[in-house]
PDB file of N, CA and C in Angstrom:
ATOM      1  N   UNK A   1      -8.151   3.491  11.973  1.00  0.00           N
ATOM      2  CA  UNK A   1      -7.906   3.468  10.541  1.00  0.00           C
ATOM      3  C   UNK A   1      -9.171   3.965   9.825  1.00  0.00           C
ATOM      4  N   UNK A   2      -9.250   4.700   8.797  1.00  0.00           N
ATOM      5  CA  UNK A   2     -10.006   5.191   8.450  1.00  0.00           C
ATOM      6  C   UNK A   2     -10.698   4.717   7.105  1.00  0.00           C
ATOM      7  N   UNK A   3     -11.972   4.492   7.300  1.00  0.00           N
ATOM      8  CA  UNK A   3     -12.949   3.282   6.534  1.00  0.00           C
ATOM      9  C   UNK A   3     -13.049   4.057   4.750  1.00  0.00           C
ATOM     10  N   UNK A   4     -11.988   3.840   3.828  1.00  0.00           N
ATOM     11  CA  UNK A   4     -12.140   4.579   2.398  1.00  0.00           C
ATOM     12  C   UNK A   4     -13.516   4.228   1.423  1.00  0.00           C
ATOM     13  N   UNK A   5     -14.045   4.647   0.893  1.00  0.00           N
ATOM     14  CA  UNK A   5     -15.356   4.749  -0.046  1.00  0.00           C
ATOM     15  C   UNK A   5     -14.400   3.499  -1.296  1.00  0.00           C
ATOM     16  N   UNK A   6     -12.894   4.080  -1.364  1.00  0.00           N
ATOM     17  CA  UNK A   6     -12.130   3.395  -2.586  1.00  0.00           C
ATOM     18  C   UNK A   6     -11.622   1.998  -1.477  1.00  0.00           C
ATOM     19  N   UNK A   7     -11.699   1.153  -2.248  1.00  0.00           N
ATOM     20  CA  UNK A   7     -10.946  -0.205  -1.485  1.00  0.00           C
ATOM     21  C   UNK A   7      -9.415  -0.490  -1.980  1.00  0.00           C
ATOM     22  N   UNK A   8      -8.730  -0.935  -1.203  1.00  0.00           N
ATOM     23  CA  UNK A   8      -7.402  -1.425  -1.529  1.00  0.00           C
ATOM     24  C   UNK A   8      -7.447  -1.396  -3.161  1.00  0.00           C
ATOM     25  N   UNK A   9      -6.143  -0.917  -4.416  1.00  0.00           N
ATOM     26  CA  UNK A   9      -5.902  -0.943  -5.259  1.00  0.00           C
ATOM     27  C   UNK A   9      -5.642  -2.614  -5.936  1.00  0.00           C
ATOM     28  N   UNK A  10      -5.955  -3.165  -6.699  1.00  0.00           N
ATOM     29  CA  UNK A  10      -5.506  -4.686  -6.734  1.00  0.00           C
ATOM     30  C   UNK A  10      -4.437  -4.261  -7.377  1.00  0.00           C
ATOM     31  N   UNK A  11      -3.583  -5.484  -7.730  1.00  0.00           N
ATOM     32  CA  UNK A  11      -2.115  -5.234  -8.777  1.00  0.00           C
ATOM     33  C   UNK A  11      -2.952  -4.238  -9.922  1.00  0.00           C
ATOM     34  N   UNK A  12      -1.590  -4.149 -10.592  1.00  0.00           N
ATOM     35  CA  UNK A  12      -2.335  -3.658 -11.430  1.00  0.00           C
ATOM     36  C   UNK A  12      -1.498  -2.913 -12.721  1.00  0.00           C
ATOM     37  N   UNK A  13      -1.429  -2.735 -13.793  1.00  0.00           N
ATOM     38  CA  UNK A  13      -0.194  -2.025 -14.726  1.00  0.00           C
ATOM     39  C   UNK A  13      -0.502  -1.057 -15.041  1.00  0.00           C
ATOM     40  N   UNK A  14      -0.077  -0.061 -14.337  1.00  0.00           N
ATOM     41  CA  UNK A  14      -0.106   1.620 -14.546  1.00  0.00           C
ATOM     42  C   UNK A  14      -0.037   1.930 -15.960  1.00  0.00           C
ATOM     43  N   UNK A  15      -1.340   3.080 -16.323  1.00  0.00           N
ATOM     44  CA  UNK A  15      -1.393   3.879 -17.713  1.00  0.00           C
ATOM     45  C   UNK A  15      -1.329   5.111 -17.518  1.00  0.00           C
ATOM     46  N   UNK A  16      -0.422   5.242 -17.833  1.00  0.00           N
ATOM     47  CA  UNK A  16      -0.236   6.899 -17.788  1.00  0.00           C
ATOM     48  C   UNK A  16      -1.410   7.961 -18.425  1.00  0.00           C
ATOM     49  N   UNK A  17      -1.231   9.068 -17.817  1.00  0.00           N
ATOM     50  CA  UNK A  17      -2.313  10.003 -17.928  1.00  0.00           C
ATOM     51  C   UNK A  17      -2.091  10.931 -17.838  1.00  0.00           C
ATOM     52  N   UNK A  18      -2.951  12.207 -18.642  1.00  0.00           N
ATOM     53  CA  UNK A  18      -2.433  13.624 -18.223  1.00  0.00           C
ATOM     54  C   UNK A  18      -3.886  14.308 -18.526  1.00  0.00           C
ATOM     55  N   UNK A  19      -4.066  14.893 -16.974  1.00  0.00           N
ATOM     56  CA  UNK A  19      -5.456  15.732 -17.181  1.00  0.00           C
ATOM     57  C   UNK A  19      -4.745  17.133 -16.429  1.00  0.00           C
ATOM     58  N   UNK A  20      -5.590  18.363 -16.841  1.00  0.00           N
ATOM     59  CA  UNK A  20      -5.517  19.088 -15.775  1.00  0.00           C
ATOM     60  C   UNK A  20      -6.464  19.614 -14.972  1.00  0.00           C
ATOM     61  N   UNK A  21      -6.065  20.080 -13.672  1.00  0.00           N
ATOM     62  CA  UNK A  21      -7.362  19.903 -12.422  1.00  0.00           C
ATOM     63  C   UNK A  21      -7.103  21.415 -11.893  1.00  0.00           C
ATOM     64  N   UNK A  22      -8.666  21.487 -11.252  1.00  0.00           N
ATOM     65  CA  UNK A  22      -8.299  23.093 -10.334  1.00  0.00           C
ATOM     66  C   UNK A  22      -7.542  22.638  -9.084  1.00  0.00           C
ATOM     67  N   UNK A  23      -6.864  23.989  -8.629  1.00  0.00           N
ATOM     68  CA  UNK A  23      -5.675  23.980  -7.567  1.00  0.00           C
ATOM     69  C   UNK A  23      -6.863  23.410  -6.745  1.00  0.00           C
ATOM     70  N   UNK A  24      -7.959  23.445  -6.269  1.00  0.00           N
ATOM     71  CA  UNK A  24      -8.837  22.837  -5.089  1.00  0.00           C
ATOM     72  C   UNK A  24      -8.822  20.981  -5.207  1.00  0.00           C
ATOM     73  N   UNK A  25      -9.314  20.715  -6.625  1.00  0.00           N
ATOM     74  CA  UNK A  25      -9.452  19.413  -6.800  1.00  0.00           C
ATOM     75  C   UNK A  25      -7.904  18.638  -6.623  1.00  0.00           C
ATOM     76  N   UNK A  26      -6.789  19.226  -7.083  1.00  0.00           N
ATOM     77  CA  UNK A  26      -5.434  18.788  -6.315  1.00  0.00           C
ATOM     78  C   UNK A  26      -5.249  18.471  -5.295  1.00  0.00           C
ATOM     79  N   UNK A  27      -5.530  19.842  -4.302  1.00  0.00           N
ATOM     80  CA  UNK A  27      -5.726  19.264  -3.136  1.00  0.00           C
ATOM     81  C   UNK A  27      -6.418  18.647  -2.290  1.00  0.00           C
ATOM     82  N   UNK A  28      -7.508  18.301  -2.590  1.00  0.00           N
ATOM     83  CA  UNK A  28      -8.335  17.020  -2.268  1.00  0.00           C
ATOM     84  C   UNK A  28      -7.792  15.998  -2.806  1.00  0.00           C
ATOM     85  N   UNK A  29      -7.385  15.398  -3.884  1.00  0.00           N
ATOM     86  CA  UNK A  29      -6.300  14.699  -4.606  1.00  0.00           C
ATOM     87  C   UNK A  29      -5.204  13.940  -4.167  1.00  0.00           C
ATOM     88  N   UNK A  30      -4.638  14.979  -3.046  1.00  0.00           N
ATOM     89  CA  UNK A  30      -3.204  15.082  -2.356  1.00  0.00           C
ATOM     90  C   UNK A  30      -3.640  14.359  -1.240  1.00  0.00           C
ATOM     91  N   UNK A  31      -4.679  15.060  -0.259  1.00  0.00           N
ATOM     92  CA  UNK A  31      -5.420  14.726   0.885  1.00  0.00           C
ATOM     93  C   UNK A  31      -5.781  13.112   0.437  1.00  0.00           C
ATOM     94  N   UNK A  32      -6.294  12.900  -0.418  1.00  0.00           N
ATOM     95  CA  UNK A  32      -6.567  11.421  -0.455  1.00  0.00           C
ATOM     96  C   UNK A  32      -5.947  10.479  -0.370  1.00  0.00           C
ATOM     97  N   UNK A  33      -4.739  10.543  -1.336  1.00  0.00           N
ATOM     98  CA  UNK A  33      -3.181   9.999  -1.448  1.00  0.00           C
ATOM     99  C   UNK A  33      -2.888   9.953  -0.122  1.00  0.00           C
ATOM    100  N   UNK A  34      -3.148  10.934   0.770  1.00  0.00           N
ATOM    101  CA  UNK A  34      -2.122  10.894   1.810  1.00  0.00           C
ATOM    102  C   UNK A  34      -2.806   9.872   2.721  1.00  0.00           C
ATOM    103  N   UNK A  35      -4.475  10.318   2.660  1.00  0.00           N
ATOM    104  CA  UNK A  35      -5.024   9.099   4.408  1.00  0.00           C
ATOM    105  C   UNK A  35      -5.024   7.709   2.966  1.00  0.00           C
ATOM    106  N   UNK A  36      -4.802   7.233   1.909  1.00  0.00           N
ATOM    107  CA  UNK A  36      -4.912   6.147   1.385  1.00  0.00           C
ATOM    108  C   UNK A  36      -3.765   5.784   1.893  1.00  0.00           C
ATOM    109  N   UNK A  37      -2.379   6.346   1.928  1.00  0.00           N
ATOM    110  CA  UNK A  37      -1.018   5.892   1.926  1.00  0.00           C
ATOM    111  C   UNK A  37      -1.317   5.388   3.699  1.00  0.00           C
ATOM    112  N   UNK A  38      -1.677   6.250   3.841  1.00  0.00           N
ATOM    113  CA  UNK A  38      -1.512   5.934   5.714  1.00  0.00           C
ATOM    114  C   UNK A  38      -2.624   4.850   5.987  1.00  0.00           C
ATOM    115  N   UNK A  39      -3.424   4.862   5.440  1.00  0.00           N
ATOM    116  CA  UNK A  39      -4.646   3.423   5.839  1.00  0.00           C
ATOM    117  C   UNK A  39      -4.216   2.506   5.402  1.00  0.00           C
ATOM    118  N   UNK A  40      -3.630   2.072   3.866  1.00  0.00           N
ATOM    119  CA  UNK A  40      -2.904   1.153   4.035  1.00  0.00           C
ATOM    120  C   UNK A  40      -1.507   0.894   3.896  1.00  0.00           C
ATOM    121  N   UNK A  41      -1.091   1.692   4.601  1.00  0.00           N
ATOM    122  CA  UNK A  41       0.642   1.642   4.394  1.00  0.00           C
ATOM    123  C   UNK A  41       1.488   1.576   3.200  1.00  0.00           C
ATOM    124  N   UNK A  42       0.846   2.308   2.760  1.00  0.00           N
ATOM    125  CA  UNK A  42       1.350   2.526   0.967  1.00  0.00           C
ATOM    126  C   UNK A  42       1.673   3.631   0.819  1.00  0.00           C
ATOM    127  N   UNK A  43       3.540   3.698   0.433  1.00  0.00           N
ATOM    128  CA  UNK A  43       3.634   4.678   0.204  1.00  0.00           C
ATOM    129  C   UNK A  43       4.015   4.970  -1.492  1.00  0.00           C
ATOM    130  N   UNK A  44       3.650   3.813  -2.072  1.00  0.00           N
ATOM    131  CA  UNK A  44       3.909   4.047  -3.447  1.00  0.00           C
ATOM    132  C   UNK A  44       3.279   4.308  -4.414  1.00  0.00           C
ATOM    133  N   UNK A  45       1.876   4.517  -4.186  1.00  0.00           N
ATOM    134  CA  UNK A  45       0.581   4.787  -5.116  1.00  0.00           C
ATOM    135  C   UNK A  45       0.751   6.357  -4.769  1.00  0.00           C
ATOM    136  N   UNK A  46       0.434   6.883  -6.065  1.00  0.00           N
ATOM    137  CA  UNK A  46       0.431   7.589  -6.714  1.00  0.00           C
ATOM    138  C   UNK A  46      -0.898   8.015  -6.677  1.00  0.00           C
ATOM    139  N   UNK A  47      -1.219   9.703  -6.823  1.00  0.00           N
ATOM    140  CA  UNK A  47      -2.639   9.980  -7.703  1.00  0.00           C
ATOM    141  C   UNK A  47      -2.661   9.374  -9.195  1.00  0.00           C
ATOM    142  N   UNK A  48      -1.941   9.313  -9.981  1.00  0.00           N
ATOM    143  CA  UNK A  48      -2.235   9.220 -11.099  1.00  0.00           C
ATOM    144  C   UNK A  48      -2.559   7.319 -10.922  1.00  0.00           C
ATOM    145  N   UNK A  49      -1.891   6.755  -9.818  1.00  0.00           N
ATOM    146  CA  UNK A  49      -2.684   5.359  -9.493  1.00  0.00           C
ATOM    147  C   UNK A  49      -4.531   5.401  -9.354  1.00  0.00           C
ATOM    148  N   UNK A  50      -4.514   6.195  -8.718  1.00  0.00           N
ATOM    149  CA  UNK A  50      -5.908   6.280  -7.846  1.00  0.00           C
ATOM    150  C   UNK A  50      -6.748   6.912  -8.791  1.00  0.00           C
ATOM    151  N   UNK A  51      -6.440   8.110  -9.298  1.00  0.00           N
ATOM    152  CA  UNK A  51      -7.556   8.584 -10.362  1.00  0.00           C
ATOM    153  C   UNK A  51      -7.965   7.736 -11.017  1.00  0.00           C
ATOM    154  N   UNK A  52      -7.724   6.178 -12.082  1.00  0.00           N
ATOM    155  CA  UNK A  52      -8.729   5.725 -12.779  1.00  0.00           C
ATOM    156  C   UNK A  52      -9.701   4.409 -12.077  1.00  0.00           C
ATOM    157  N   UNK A  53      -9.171   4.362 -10.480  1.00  0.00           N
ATOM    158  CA  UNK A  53     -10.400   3.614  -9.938  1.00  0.00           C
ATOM    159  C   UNK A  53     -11.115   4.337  -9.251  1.00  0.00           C
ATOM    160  N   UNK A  54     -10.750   5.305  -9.325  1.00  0.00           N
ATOM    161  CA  UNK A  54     -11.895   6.483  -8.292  1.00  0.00           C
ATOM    162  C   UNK A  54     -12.928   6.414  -9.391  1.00  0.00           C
ATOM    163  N   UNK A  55     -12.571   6.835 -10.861  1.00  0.00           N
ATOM    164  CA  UNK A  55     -13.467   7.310 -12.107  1.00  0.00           C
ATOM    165  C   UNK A  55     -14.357   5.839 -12.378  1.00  0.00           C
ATOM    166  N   UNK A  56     -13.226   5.044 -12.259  1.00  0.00           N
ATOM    167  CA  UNK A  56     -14.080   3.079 -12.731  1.00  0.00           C
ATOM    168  C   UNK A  56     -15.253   3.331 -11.098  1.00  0.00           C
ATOM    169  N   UNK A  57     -14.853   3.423 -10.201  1.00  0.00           N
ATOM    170  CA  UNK A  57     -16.140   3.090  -9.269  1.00  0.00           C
ATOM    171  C   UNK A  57     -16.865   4.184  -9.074  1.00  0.00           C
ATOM    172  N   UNK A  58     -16.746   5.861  -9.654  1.00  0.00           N
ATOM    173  CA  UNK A  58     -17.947   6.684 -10.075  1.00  0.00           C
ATOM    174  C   UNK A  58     -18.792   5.867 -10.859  1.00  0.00           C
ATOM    175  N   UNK A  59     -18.113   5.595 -11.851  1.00  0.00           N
ATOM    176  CA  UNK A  59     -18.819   5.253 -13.212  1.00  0.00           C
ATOM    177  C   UNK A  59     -19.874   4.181 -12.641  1.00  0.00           C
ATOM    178  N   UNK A  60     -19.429   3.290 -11.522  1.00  0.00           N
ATOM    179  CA  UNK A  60     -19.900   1.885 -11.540  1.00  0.00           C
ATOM    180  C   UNK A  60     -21.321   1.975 -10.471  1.00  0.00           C
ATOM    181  N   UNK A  61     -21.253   3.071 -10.118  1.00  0.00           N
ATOM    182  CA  UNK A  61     -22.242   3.791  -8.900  1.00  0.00           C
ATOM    183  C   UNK A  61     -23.058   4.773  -9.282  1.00  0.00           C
ATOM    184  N   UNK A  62     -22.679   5.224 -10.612  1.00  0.00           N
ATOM    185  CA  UNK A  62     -24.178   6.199 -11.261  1.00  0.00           C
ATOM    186  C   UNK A  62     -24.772   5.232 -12.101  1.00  0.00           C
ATOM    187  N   UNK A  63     -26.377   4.914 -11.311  1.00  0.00           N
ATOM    188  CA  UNK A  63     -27.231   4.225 -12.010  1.00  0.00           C
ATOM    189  C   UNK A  63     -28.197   4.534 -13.214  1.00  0.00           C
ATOM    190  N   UNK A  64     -28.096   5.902 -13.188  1.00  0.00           N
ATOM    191  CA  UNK A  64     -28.421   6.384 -14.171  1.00  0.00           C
ATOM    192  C   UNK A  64     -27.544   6.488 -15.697  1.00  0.00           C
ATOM    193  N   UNK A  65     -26.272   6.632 -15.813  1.00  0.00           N
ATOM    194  CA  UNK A  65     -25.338   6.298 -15.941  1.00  0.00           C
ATOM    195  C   UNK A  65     -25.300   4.855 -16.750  1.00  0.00           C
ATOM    196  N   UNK A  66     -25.581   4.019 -16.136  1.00  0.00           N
ATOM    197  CA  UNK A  66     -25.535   2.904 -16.511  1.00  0.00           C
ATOM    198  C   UNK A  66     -26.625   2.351 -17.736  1.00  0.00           C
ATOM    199  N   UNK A  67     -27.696   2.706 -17.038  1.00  0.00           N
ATOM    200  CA  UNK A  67     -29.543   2.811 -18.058  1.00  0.00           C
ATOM    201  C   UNK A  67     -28.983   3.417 -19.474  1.00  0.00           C
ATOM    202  N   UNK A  68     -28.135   4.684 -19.394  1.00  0.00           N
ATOM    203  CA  UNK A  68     -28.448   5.354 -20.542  1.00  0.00           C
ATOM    204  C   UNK A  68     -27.388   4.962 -21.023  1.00  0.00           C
ATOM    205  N   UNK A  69     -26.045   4.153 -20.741  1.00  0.00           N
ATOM    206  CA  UNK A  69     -25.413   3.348 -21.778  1.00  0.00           C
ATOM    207  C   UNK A  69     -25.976   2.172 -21.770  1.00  0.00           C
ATOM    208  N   UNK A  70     -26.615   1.387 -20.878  1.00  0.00           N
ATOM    209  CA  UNK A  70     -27.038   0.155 -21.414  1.00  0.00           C
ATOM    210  C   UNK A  70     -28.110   0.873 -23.092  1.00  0.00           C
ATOM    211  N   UNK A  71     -28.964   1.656 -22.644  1.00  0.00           N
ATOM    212  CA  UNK A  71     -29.959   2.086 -23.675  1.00  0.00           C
ATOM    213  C   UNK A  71     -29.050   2.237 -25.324  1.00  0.00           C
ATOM    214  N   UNK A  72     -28.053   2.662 -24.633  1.00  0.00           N
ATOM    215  CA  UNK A  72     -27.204   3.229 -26.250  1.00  0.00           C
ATOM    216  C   UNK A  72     -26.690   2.494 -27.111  1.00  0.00           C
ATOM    217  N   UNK A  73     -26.653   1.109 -26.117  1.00  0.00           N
ATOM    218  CA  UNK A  73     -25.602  -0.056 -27.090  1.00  0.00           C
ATOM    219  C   UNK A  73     -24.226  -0.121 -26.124  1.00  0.00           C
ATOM    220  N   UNK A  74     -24.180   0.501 -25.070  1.00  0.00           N
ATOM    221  CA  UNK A  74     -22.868   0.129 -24.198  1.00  0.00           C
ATOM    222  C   UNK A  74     -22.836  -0.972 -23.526  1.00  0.00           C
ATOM    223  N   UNK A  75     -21.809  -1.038 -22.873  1.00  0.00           N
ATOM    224  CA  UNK A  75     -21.706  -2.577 -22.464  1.00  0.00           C
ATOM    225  C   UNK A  75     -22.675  -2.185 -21.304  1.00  0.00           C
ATOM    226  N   UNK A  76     -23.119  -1.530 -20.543  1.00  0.00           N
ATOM    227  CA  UNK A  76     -24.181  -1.654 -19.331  1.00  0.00           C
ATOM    228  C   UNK A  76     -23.862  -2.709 -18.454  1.00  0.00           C
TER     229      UNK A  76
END
């Protein structure tokens, strides 16, 4: 089984979204969906599931990132 950077999705109430991506970043996108579905036997998550905890645990892993909203008045 293959060890994901993203951890299991918790529950959770889907927000819809609409971005658009290059044909490359799709398919990395797709590729992800697919070993997520197969690592944990999920076949019902969605990219549009996965895109805003991929972005919440970028966000939560650039430390720099963090400094310059704590600096701004963000929640840091």
């Amino acid at each position: 089984m293959a060890e994901l950077k993203l951890a299991r999705l918790p529950d959770r109430t889907p927000v819809k979204i609409s971005i658009t991506v290059t044909p490359d970043l799709d398919a990395a996108l797709r590729d992800y969906l697919a070993i997520y579905r197969s690592t944990y036997a999920d076949s019902a998550t969605t990219i549009a599931d996965l895109i805003p905890a991929m972005l919440e645990a970028f966000l939560g892993s650039d430390k720099a990132f963090a400094k310059a909203r704590k600096s701004h008045g963000g929640e840091g």
